[in-house]
Protein backbone atom coordinates (compact mmCIF):
# COMPACT_ATOMS: atom_id res chain seq x y z
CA UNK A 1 110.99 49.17 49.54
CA UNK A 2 110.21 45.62 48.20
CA UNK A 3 109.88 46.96 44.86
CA UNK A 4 113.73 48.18 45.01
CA UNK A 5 114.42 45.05 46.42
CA UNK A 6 113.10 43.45 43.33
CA UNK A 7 114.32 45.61 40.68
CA UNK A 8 118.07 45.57 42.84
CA UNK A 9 117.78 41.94 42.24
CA UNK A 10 116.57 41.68 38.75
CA UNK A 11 113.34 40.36 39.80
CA UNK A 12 110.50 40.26 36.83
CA UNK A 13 107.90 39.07 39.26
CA UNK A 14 106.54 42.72 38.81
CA UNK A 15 104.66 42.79 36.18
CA UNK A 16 104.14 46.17 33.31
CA UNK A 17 100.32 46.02 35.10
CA UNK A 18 101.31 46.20 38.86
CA UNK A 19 103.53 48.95 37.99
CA UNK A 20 101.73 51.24 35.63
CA UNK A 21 98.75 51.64 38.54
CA UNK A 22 100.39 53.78 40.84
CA UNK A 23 100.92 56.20 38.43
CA UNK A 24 97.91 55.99 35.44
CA UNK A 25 95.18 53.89 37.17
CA UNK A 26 95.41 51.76 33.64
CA UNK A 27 95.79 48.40 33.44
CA UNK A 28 96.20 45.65 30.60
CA UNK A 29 96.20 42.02 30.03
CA UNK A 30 99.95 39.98 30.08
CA UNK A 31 100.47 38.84 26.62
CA UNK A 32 101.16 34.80 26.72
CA UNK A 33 104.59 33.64 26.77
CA UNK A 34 104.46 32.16 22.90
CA UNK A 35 103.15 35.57 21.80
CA UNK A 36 106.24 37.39 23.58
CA UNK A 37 108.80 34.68 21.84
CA UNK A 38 107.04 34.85 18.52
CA UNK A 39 107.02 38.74 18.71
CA UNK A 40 110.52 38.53 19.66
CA UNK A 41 111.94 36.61 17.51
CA UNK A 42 110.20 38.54 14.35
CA UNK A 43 111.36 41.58 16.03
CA UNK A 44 115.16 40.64 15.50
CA UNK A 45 114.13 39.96 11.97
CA UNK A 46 113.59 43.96 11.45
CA UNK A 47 115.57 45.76 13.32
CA UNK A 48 117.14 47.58 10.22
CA UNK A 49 115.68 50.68 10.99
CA UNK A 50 116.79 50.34 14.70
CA UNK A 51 120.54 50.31 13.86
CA UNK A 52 120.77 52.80 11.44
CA UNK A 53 118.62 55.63 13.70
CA UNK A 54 121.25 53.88 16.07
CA UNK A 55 124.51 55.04 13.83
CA UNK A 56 122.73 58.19 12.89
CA UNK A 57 122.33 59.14 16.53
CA UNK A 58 125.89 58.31 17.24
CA UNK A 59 127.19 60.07 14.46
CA UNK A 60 126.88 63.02 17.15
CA UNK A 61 128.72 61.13 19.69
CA UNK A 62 132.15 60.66 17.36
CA UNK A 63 131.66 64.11 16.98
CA UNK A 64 131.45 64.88 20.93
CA UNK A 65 134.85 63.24 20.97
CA UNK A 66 136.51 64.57 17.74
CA UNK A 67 135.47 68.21 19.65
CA UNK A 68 137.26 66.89 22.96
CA UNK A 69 140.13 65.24 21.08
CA UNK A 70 140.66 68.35 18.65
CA UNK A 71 143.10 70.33 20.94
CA UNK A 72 145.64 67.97 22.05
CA UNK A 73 147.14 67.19 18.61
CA UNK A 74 147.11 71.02 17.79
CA UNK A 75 148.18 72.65 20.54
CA UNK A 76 151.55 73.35 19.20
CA UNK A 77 150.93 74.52 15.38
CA UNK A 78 147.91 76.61 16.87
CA UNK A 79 150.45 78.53 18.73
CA UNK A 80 153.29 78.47 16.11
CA UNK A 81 151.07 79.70 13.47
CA UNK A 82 148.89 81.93 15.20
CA UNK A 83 151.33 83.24 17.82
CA UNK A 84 149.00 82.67 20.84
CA UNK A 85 150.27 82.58 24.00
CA UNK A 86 149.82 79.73 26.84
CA UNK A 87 147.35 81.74 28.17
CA UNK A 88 145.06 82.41 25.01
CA UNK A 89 145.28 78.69 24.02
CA UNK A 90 144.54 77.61 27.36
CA UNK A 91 141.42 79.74 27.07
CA UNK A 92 140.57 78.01 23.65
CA UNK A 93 140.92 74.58 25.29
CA UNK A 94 138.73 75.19 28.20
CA UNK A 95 135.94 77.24 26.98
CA UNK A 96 134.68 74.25 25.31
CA UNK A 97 133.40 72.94 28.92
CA UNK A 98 131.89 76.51 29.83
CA UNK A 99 130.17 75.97 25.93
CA UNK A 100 128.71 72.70 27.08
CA UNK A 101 127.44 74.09 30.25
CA UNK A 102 125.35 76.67 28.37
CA UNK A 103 124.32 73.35 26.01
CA UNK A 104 123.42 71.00 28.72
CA UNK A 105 120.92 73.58 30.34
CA UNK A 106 119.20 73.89 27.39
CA UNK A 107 119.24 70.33 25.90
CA UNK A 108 116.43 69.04 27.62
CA UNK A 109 114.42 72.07 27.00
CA UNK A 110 115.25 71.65 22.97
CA UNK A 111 114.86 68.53 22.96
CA UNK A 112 111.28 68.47 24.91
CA UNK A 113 110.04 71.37 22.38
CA UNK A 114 111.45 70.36 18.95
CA UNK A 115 111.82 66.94 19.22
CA UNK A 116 115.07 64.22 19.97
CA UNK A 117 115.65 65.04 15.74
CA UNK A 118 115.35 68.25 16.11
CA UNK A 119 117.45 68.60 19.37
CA UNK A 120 120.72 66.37 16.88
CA UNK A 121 120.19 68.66 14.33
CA UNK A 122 120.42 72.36 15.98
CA UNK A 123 123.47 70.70 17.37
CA UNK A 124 125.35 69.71 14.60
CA UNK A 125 124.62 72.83 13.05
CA UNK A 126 126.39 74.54 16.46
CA UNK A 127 129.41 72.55 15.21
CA UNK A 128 129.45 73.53 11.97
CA UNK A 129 129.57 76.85 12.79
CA UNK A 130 131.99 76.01 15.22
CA UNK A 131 134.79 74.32 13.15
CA UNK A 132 134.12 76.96 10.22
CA UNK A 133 135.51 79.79 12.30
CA UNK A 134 138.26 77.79 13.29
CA UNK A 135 139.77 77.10 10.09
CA UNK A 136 139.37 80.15 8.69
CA UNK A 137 141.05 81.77 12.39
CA UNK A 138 143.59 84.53 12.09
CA UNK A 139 144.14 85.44 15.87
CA UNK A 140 142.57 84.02 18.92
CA UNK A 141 138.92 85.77 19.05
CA UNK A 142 137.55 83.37 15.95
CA UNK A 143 139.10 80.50 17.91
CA UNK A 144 137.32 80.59 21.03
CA UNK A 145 134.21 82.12 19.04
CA UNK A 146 134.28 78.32 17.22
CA UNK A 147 135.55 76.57 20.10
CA UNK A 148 132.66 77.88 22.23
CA UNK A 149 130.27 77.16 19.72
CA UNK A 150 131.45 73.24 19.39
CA UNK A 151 131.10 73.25 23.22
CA UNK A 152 127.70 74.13 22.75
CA UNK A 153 126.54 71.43 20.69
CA UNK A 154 128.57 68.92 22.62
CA UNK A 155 126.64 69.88 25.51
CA UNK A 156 123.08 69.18 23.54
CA UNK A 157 124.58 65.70 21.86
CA UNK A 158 125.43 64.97 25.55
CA UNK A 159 122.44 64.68 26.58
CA UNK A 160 119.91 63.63 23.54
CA UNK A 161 121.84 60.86 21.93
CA UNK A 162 121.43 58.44 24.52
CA UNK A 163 118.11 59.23 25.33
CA UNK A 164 116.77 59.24 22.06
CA UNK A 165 118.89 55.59 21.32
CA UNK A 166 116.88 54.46 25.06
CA UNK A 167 113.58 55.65 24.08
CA UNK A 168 113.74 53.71 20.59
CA UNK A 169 115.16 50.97 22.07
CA UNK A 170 113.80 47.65 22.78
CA UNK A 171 113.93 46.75 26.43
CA UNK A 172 116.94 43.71 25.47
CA UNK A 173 118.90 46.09 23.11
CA UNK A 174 118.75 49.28 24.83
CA UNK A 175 121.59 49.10 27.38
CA UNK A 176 124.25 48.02 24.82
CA UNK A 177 122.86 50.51 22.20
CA UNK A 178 122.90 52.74 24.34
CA UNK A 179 126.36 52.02 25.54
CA UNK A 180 127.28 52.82 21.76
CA UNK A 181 127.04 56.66 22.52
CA UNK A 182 130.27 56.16 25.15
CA UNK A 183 132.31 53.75 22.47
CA UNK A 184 132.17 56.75 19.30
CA UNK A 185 133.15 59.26 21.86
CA UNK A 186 136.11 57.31 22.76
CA UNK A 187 136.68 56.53 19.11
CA UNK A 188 136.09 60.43 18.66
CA UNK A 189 139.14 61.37 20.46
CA UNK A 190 141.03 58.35 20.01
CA UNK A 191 141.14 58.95 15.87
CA UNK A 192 141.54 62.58 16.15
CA UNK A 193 144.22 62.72 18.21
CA UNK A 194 145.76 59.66 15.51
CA UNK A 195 145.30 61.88 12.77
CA UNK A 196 146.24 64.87 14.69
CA UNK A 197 149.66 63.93 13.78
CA UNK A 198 149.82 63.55 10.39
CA UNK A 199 146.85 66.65 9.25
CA UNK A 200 147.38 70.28 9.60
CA UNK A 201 145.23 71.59 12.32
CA UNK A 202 142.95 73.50 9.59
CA UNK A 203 142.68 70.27 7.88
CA UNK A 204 141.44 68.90 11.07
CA UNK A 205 138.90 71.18 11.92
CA UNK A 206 137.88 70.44 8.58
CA UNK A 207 137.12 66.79 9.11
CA UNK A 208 135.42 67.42 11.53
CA UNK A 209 132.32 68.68 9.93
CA UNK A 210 132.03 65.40 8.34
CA UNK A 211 129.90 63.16 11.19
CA UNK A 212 127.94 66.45 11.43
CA UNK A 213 127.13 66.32 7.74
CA UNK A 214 126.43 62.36 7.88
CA UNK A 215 124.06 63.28 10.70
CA UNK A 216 121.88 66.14 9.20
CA UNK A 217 121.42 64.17 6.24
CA UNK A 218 120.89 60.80 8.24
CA UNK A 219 118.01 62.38 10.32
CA UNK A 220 115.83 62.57 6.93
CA UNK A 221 115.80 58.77 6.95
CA UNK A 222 115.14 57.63 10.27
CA UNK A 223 111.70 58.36 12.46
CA UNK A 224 111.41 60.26 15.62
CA UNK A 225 111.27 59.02 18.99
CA UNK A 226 107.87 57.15 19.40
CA UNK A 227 107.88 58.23 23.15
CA UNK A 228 108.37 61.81 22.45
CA UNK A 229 105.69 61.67 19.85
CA UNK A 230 103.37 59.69 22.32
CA UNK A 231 104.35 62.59 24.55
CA UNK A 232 103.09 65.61 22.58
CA UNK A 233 99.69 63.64 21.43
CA UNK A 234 101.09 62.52 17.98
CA UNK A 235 98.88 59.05 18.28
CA UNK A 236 99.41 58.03 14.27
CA UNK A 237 103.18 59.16 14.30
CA UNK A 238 103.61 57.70 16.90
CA UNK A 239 102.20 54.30 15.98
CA UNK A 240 104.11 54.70 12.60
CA UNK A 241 107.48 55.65 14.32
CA UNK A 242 107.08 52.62 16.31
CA UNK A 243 105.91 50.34 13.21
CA UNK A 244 109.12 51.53 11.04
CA UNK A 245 111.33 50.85 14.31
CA UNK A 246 110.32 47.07 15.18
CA UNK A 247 109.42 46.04 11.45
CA UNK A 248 106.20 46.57 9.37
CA UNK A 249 105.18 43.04 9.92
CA UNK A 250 105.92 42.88 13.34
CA UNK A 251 102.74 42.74 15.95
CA UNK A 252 103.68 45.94 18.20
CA UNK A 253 99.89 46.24 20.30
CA UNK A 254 101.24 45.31 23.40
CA UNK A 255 104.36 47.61 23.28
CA UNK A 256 102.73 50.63 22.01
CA UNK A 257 100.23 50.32 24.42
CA UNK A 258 103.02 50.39 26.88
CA UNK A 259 104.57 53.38 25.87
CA UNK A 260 100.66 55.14 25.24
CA UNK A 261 100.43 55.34 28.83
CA UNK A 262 102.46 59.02 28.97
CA UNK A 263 99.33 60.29 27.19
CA UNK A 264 97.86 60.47 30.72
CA UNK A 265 101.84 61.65 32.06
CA UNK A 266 101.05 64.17 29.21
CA UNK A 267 98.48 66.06 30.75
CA UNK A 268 100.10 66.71 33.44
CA UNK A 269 101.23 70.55 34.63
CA UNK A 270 104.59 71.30 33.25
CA UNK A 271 107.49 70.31 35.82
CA UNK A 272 110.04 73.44 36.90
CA UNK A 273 113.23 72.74 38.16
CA UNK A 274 111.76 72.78 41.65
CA UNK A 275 109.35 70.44 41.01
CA UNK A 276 111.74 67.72 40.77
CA UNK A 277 112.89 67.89 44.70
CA UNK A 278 109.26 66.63 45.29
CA UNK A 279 109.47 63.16 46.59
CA UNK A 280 108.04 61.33 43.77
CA UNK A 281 110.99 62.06 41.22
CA UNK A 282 113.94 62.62 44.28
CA UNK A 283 115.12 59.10 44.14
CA UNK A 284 115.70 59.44 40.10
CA UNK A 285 117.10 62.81 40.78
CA UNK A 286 119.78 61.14 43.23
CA UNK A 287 120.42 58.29 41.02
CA UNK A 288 121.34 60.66 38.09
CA UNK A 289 122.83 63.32 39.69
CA UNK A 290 124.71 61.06 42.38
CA UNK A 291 126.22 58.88 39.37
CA UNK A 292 127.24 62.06 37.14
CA UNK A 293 129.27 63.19 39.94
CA UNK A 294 131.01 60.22 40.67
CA UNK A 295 131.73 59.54 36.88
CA UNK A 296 133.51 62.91 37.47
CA UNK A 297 135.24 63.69 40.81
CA UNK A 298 137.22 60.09 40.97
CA UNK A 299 138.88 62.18 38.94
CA UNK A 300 138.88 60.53 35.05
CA UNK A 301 139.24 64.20 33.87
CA UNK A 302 142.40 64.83 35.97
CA UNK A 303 143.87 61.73 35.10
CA UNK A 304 143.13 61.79 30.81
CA UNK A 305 144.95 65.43 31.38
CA UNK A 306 148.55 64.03 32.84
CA UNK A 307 148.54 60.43 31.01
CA UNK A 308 151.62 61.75 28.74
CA UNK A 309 153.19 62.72 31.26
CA UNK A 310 152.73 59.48 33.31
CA UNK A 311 154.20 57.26 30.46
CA UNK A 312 157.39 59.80 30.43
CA UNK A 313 157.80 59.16 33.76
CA UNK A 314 157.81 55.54 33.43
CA UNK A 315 160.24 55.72 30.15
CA UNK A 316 157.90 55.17 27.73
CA UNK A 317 157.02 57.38 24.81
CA UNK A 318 154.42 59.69 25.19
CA UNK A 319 152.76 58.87 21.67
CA UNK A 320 152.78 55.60 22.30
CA UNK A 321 151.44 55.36 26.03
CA UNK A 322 148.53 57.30 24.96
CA UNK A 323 147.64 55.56 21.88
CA UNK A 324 147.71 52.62 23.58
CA UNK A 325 145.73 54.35 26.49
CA UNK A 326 142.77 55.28 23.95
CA UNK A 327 142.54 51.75 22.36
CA UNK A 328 142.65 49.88 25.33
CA UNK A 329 139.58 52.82 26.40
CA UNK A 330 137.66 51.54 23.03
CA UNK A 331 138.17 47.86 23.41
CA UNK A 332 136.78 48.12 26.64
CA UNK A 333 134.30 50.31 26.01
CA UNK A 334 132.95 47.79 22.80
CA UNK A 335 132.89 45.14 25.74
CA UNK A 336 130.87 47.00 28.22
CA UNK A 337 128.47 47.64 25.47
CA UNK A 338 128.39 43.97 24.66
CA UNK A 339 127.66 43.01 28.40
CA UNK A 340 125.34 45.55 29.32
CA UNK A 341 122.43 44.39 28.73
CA UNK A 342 123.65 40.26 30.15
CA UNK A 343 125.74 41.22 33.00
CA UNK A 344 123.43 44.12 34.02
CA UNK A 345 124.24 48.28 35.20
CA UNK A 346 124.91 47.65 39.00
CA UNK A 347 127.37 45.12 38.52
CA UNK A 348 129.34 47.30 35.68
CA UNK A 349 129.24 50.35 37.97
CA UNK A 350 130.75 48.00 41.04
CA UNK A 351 133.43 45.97 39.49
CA UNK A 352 134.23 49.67 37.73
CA UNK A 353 134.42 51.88 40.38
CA UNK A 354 136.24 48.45 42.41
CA UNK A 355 138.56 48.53 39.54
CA UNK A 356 138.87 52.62 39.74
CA UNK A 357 139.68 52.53 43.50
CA UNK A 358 143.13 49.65 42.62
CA UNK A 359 144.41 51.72 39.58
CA UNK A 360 144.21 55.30 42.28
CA UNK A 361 146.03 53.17 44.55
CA UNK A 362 148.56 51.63 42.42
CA UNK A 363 149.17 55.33 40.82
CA UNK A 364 149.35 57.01 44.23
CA UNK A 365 151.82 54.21 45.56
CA UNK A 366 153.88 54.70 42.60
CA UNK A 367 154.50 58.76 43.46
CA UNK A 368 154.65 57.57 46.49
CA UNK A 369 158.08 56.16 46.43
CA UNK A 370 159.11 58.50 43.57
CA UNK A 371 158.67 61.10 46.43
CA UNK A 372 160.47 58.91 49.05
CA UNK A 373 163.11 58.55 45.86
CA UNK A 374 162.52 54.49 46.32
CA UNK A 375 162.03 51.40 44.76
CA UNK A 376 163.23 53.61 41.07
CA UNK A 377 162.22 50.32 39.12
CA UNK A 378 158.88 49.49 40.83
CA UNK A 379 157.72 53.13 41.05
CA UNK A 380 157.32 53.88 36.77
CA UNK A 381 155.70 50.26 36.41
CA UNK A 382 153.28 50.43 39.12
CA UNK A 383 152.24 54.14 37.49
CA UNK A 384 151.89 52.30 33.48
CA UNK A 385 149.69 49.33 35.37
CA UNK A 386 147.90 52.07 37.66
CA UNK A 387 146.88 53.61 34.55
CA UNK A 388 145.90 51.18 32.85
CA UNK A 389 143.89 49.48 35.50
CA UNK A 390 141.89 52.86 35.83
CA UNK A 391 141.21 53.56 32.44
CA UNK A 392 140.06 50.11 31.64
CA UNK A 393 138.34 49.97 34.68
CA UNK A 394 136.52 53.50 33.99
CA UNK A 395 135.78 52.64 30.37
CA UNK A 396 134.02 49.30 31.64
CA UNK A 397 131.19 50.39 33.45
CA UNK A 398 131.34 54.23 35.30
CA UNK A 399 132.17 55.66 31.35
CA UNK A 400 129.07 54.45 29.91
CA UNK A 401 126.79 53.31 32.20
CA UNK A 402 125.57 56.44 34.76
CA UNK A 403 124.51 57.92 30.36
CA UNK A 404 122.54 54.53 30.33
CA UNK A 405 120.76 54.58 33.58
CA UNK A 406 120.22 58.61 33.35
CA UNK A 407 118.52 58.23 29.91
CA UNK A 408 116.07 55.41 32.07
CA UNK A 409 114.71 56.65 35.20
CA UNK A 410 113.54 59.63 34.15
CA UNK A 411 109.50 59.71 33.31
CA UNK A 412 108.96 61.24 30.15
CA UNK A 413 107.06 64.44 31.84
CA UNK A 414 110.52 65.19 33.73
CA UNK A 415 113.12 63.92 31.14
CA UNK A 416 113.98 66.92 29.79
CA UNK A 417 114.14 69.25 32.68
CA UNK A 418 116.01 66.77 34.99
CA UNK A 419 118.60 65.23 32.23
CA UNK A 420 119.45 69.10 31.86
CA UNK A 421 120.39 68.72 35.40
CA UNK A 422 121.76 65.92 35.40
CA UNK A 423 124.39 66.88 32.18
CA UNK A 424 125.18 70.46 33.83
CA UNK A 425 126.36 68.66 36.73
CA UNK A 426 128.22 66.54 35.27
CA UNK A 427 130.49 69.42 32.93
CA UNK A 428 130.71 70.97 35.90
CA UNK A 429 132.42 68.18 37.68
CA UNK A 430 134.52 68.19 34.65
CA UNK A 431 135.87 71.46 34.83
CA UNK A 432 135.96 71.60 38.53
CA UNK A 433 138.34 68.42 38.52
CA UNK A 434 140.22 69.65 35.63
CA UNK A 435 140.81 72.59 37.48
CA UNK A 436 141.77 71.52 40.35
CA UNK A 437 143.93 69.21 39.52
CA UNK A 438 146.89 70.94 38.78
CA UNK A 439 146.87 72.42 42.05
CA UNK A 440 145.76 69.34 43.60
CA UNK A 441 148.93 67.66 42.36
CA UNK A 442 151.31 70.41 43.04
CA UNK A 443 150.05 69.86 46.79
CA UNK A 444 150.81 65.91 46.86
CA UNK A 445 150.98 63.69 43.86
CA UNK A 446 150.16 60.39 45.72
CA UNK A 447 147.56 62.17 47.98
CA UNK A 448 145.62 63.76 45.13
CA UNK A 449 145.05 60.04 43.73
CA UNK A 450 144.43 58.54 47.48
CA UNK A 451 142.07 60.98 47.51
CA UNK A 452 140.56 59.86 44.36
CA UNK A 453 140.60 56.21 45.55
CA UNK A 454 138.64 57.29 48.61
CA UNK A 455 135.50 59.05 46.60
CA UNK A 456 135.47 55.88 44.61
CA UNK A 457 135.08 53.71 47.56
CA UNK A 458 131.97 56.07 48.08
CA UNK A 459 130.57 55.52 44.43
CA UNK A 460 130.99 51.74 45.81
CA UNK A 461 128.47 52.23 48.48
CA UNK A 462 126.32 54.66 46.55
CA UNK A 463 125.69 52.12 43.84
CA UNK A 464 125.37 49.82 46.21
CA UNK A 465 122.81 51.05 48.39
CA UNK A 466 120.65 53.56 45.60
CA UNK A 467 121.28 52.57 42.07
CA UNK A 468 118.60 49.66 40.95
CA UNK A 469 119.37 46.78 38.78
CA UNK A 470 117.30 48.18 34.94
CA UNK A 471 118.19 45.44 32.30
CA UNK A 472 115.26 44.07 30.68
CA UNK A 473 112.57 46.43 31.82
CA UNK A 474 110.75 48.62 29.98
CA UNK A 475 111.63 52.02 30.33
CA UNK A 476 107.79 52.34 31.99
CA UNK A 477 108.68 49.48 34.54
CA UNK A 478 111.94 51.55 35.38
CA UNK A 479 110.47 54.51 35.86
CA UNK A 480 107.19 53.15 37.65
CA UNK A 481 109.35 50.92 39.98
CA UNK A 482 111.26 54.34 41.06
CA UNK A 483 109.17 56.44 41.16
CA UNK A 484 106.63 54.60 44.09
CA UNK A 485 109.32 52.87 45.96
């Protein structure tokens, strides 16, 4: 327990040594002080390579978001044009998350066998074949045929972009790189449903095979994950992955000899799903799994659903509440990304999920006296702040950061079978809000979001008491630390 202790407080007293033991046996010398500054400060000199694999990566998260954000806008056309009933475009909207189910069980296993690369590319070649169908659609079977196709390529980008931005990552860059992944999601939906107004929904679907296109053609430039390639025996890829990464005149010994260490992880048997319940890999699994259904059932999916018809409520226009809902998500978003890596995950995740449990209140209060037909100037204010206390709250830490953490604690030997599991539970938190909601609200509008406010209080405790503080480790610490506490 003194090891959480220390990582819960941000203490570096442990060293890469101390931890690495437990698990390997192997030890190494501490690099001087001088040597780490020098190192750093070339390293910042080349990072080049770093931000580009970055914005290649990411190019799949705009497109996770253009795929959420494509059926708002079009709803109406779809149905004009096409002459689909509620029912049938209902089906087209929400077969997307049963899509991404199917993806998320099989991203890890992708992504362990054919690489992080190869896991973005059979991904955004699921979208393309998604969005094809749909603008060539002439009833509702090609529709859901492409819709369930984009869902399944979400639910790969889901989970492989932000591990393979953490495992490229240097340890003071990788939580607001990482953060990136949330920020084009949000930018995802937030253009699409801009543009949604002023492009035919054909058009649209059409655009959307653009970030898959910049992506597949990206991935011939940039190298594959050094920690993926240390994990299947690649020793000289690896080495040059690394090298292209950090800078070819950049001294990277010490790191690589950090990351070489999964060699001996490599050997090990094979984990099942099983295997992860075993006590050396149940605190991770809790951490994930724990934050992915927090993230989900205080209820952001419920929420992002009824927004327009919040701001109508309140007399404003529905356009205009939610465009200003998505930018103020973005803004956000950029700053979380910016602070992740200074102000650190735990204290994101508590002033978030703090924030999260004012704007459920504020929300709920406001239907509160709409039902007790009171206070009919307080009520529609209370519900615009409410919402925009929650989604600014969400977007600053419980958004981004339970990706950021999950694509940490995971040892490479386990990564891919247990962020599978942790990215299937998380869709399925999605749908099960989103489909409950309705109901949920029909039953009491203020209770539904006290309700909310009350499972938030418990992601308050959770984080409190289980999630460790992981800036400025080494993915090895992190995962080390965990893993023997």
């Amino acid at each position: 327990m003194g090891i959480e202790h220390d990582m819960e407080n941000g203490d570096s007293r442990l060293s890469l040594e101390e931890l690495r033991v437990p698990l390997t046996g192997h030890s190494k010398d501490e690099s001087t002080g001088e040597e780490e500054a020098a190192s750093g400060k070339r390293s910042k000199e080349c990072r080049w390579m770093l931000y580009l694999s970055t914005f290649v990566a990411v190019c799949g998260s705009f497109e996770f978001g253009a795929c959420m954000g494509y059926s708002s806008p079009t709803q109406s056309a779809i149905r004009k044009e096409l002459n689909l009933s509620l029912a049938e475009y209902s089906l087209f909207g929400s077969i997307l998350t049963f899509g991404a189910m199917i993806g998320a069980i099989m991203s890890g296993l992708i992504a362990d066998l054919i690489g992080r690369k190869g896991a973005m590319r059979i991904s955004a070649i699921f979208c393309i074949a998604g969005w094809l169908p749909i603008y060539f659609a002439k009833g509702a079977l090609s529709l859901d045929i492409g819709r369930m196709s984009l869902g399944y390529g979400m639910g790969i980008f889901s989970y492989v972009v932000p591990v393979f931005i953490a495992e490229i990552a240097p340890k003071d860059l990788r939580g607001g790189l990482t953060s990136v992944n949330m920020v084009m999601v949000c930018c995802g939906i937030s253009i699409y449903f801009i543009i949604g107004t002023v492009l035919t929904w054909r058009t649209l679907a059409l655009v959307g095979l653009v970030p898959c296109l910049i992506l597949l053609l990206g991935l011939f430039f940039i190298p594959e994950s050094p920690r993926w390639l240390a994990k299947m025996g690649h020793q000289k890829d690896f080495v040059a992955a690394l090298q292209q990464l950090r800078g070819k005149d950049v001294d990277i010994s010490e790191e690589a000899a950090d990351i070489d260490y999964v060699e001996t992880i490599r050997k090990l048997p094979k984990p099942k799903m099983v295997d992860l319940f075993q006590r050396r890999y149940l605190r991770s699994l809790i951490i994930a799994v724990g934050l992915m259904l927090f993230q989900q059932l205080g209820g952001i999916t419920g929420v992002s659903f009824y927004v327009s018809e919040v701001f109508v409520t309140a007399g404003f226009p529905a356009a205009v509440g939610t465009v200003s809902y998505a930018c103020l998500q973005i803004i956000i978003t950029i700053l979380c990304a910016i602070l992740m890596d200074k102000a650190g995950r735990r204290f994101l995740l508590l002033v978030s999920a703090a924030g999260l449990v004012i704007g459920c209140i504020l929300v709920g209060t406001s239907f509160y006296l709409k039902v007790q037909e009171s206070a009919p100037t307080v009520a529609p204010l209370l519900a615009v702040i409410g919402m925009m206390v929650y989604i600014g709250s969400f977007s600053a830490g419980m958004g981004v950061t339970p990706w950021v953490i999950m694509s940490e604690i995971f040892p490479i030997n386990v990564k891919g079978t247990a962020g599978s599991l942790s990215t299937l539970v998380n869709w399925i938190g999605a749908w099960a809000v989103s489909y409950a909601f309705n109901f949920l609200m029909s039953w009491s509008s203020y209770g539904t979001f006290f309700i909310f406010a009350a499972i938030n209080v418990i992601a308050i405790l959770f984080v409190a008491k289980l999630v460790p503080e992981t800036k400025g480790r080494t993915l090895e610490q992190i995962q080390a630390a965990i893993n023997t506490a």
